[in-house]
Protein backbone atom coordinates (compact mmCIF):
# COMPACT_ATOMS: atom_id res chain seq x y z
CA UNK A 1 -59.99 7.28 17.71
CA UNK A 2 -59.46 3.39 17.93
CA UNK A 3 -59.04 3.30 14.21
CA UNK A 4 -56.25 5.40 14.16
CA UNK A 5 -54.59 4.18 16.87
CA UNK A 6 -54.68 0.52 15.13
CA UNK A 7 -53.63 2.30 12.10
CA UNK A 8 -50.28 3.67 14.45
CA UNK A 9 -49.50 0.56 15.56
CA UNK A 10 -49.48 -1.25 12.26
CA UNK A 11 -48.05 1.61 10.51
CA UNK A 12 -45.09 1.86 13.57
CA UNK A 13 -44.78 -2.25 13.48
CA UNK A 14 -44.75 -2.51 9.29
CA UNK A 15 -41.31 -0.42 10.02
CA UNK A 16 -40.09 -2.01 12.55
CA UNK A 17 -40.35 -5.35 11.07
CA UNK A 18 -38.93 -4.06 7.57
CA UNK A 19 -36.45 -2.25 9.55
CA UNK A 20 -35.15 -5.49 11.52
CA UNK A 21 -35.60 -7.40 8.07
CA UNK A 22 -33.22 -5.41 6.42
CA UNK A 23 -29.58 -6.55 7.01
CA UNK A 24 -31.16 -10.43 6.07
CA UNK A 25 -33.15 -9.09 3.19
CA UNK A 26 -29.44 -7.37 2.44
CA UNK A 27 -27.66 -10.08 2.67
CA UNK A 28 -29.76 -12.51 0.98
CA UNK A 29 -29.41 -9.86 -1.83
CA UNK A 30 -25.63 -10.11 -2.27
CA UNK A 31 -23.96 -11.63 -4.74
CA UNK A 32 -22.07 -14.74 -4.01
CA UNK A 33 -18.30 -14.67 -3.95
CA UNK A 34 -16.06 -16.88 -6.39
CA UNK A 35 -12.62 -17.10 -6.28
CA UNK A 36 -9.69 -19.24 -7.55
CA UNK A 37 -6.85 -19.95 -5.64
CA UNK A 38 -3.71 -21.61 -7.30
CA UNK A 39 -1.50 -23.95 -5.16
CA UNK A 40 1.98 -23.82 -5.56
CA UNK A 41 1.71 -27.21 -4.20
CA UNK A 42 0.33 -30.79 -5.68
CA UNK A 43 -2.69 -32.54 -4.20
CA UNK A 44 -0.02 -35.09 -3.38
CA UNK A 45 1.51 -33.11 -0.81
CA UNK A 46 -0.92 -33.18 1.92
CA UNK A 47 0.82 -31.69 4.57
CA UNK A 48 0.59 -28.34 2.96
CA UNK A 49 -1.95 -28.79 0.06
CA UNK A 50 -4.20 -30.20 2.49
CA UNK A 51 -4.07 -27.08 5.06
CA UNK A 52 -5.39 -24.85 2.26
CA UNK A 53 -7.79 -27.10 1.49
CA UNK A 54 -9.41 -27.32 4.58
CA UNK A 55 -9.45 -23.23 5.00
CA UNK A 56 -11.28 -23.22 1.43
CA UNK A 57 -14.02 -25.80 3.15
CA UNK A 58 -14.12 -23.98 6.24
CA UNK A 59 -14.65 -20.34 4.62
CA UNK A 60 -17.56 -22.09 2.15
CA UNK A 61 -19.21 -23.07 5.20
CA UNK A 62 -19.12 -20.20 7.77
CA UNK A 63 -21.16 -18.66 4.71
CA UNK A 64 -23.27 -20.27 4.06
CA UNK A 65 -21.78 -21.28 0.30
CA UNK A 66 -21.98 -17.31 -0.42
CA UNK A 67 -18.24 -17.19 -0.27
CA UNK A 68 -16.62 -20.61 -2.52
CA UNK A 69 -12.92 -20.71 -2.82
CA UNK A 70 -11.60 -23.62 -5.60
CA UNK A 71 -8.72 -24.74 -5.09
CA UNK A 72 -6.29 -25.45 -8.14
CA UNK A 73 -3.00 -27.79 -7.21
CA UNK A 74 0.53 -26.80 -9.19
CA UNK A 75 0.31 -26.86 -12.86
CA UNK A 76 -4.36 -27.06 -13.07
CA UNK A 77 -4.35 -23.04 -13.21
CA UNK A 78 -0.89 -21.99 -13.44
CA UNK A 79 2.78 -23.48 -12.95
CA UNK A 80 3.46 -24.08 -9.54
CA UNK A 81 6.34 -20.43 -9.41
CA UNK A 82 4.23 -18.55 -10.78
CA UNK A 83 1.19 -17.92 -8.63
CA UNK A 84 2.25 -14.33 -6.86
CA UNK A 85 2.69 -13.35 -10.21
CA UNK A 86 -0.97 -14.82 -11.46
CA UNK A 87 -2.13 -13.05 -8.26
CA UNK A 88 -0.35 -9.78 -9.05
CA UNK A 89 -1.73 -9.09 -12.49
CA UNK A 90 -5.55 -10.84 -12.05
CA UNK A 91 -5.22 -14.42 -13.63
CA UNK A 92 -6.66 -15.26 -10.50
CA UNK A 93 -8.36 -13.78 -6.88
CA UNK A 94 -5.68 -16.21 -4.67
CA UNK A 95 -2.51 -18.22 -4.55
CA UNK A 96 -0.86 -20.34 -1.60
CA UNK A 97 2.88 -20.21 -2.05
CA UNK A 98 6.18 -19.81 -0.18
CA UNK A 99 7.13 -16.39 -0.06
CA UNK A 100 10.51 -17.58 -0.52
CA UNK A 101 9.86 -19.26 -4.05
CA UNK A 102 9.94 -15.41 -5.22
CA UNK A 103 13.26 -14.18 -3.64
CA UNK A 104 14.73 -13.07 -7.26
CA UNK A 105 11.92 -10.40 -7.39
CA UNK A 106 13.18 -9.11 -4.13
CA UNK A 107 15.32 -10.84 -1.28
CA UNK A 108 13.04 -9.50 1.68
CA UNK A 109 10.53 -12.19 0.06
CA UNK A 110 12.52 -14.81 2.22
CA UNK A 111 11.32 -13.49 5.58
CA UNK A 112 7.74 -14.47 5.21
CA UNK A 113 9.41 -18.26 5.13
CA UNK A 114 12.13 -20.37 6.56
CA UNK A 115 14.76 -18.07 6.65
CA UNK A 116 18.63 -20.03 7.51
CA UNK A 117 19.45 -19.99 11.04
CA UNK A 118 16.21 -18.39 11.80
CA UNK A 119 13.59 -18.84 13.97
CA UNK A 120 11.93 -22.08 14.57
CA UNK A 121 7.77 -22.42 13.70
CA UNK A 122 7.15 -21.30 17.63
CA UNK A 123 8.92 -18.51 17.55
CA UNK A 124 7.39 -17.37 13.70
CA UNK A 125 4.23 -17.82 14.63
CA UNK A 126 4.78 -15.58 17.62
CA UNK A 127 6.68 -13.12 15.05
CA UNK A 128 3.90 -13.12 13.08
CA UNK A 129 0.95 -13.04 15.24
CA UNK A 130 1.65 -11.24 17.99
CA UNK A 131 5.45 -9.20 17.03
CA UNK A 132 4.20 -7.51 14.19
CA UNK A 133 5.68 -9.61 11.81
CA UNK A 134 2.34 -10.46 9.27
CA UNK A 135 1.84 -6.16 9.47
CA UNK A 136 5.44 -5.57 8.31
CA UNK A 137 4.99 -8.48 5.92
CA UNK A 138 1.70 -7.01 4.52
CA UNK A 139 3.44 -3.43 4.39
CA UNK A 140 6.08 -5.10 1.94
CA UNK A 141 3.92 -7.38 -0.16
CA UNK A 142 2.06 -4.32 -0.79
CA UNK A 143 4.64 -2.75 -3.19
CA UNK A 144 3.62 -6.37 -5.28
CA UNK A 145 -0.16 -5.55 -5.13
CA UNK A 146 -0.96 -8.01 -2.92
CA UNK A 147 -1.05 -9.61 0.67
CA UNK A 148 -0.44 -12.02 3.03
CA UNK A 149 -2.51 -14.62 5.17
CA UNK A 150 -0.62 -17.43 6.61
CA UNK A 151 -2.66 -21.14 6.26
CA UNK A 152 0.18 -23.46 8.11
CA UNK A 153 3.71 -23.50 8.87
CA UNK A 154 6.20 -25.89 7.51
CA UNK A 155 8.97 -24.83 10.37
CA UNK A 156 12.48 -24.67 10.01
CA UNK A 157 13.86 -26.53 6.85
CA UNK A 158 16.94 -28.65 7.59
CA UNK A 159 19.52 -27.92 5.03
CA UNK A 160 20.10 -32.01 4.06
CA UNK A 161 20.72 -35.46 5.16
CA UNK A 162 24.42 -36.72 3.82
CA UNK A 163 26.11 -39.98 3.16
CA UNK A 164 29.06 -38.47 4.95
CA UNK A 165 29.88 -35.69 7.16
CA UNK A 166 30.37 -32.45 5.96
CA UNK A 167 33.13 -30.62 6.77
CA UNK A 168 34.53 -27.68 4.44
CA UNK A 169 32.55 -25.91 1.84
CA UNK A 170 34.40 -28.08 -0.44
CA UNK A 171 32.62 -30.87 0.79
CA UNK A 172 29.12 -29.48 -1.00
CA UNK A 173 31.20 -29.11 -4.34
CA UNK A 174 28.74 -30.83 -7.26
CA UNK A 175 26.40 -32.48 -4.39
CA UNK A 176 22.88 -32.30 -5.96
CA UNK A 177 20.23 -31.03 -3.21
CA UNK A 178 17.23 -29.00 -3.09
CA UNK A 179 17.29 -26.21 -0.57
CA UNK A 180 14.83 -23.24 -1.55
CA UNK A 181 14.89 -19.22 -0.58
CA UNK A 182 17.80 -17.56 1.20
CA UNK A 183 19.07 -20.84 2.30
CA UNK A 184 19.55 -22.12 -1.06
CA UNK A 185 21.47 -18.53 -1.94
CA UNK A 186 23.87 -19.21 1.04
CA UNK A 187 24.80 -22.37 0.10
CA UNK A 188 25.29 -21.70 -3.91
C-alpha cells in the first residue's frame, strides 16, 4: 500500500514539474529572432537615428538577445527613400522613415508626419495614442503591406529661416530650401 502511494506521488509530481517546466522548456526551444531595419536616416543624425537605436537595444534586452534588431543607417542596406518600399516587397523585416518621404505613392502618407499648419508634437502624440490616429494609420498602411510603430517625434517643421521677410508668393520665386511631404507640395 505504501509503495503505491510513493509511486502516486512521484508519478503526480513528475507531471507537475514537467507541466510547470513547459512554457521555459518552450521558450528556451524557440528560435531566435533576426531582423534588419534600414534607417532612412544617417548615424550622424542623432536626434532621430539615435531614438531607433536605442528601441533596437532596448527590445535585444527585454529578451534576453532572443529578439536582435540591426540597425542599418541611409545608404548601408538601402538608399535612404527607399526603405517602405524594401519593407514592402521583403529586402528587409523593418525600416524607420517619415511617412511623408512617400507622399507620391499616395498623399494620405503625409498624415503619419508633420503635416502644414497641423498639429504640434503634443497634440500628435495625443492623435496618435489615445484619438485613434496610429489605428487609422495602420488601417491605411495596410493597403502597402505593412505597418506603423512610432519611435520619436520630430514636431512641427518650420517652413524656413530667410534673409528677408517674406511677403508674396513671389517672394519664394527660385529660393532654394528643403521642406519635405505636403508642406513641400504647398509651397512648389
Amino acid at each position: 500500500m505504501e509503495r503505491r502511494k510513493f509511486l502516486a506521488r512521484s508519478a503526480l509530481s513528475a507531471t507537475a514539474a514537467t507541466t510547470l517546466a513547459a512554457p521555459a522548456i518552450a521558450q528556451s526551444s524557440r528560435p531566435d529572432i533576426r531582423w534588419r531595419l534600414a534607417s532612412s536616416y544617417p548615424k550622424s543624425l542623432d536626434t532621430i537615428y539615435g531614438a531607433v537605436d536605442m528601441m533596437c537595444k532596448r527590445v535585444g534586452e527585454l529578451t534576453d538577445g532572443k529578439f536582435k534588431i540591426s540597425l542599418h543607417a541611409a545608404g548601408e542596406l538601402l538608399p535612404a527613400l527607399q526603405v517602405l518600399d524594401g519593407v514592402q516587397n521583403g529586402t528587409i523585416e523593418a525600416g524607420h522613415s517619415a511617412s511623408y518621404f512617400y507622399i507620391g505613392k499616395d498623399p494620405a502618407f503625409g498624415f503619419g508626419t508633420a503635416i502644414p499648419f497641423g498639429m504640434n508634437t503634443r497634440a500628435q502624440n495625443a492623435w496618435m495614442y489615445v484619438g485613434g490616429g496610429i489605428e487609422l494609420l495602420n488601417e491605411f498602411y495596410a493597403n502597402y503591406g505593412v505597418m506603423a510603430m512610432p519611435v520619436g517625434n520630430t514636431g512641427a517643421q518650420m517652413a524656413g529661416w530667410y534673409r528677408k521677410e517674406m511677403k508674396t508668393v513671389a517672394d519664394f520665386n527660385g529660393l532654394k530650401m528643403r521642406v519635405g511631404g505636403l508642406a513641400g507640395k504647398v509651397l512648389a
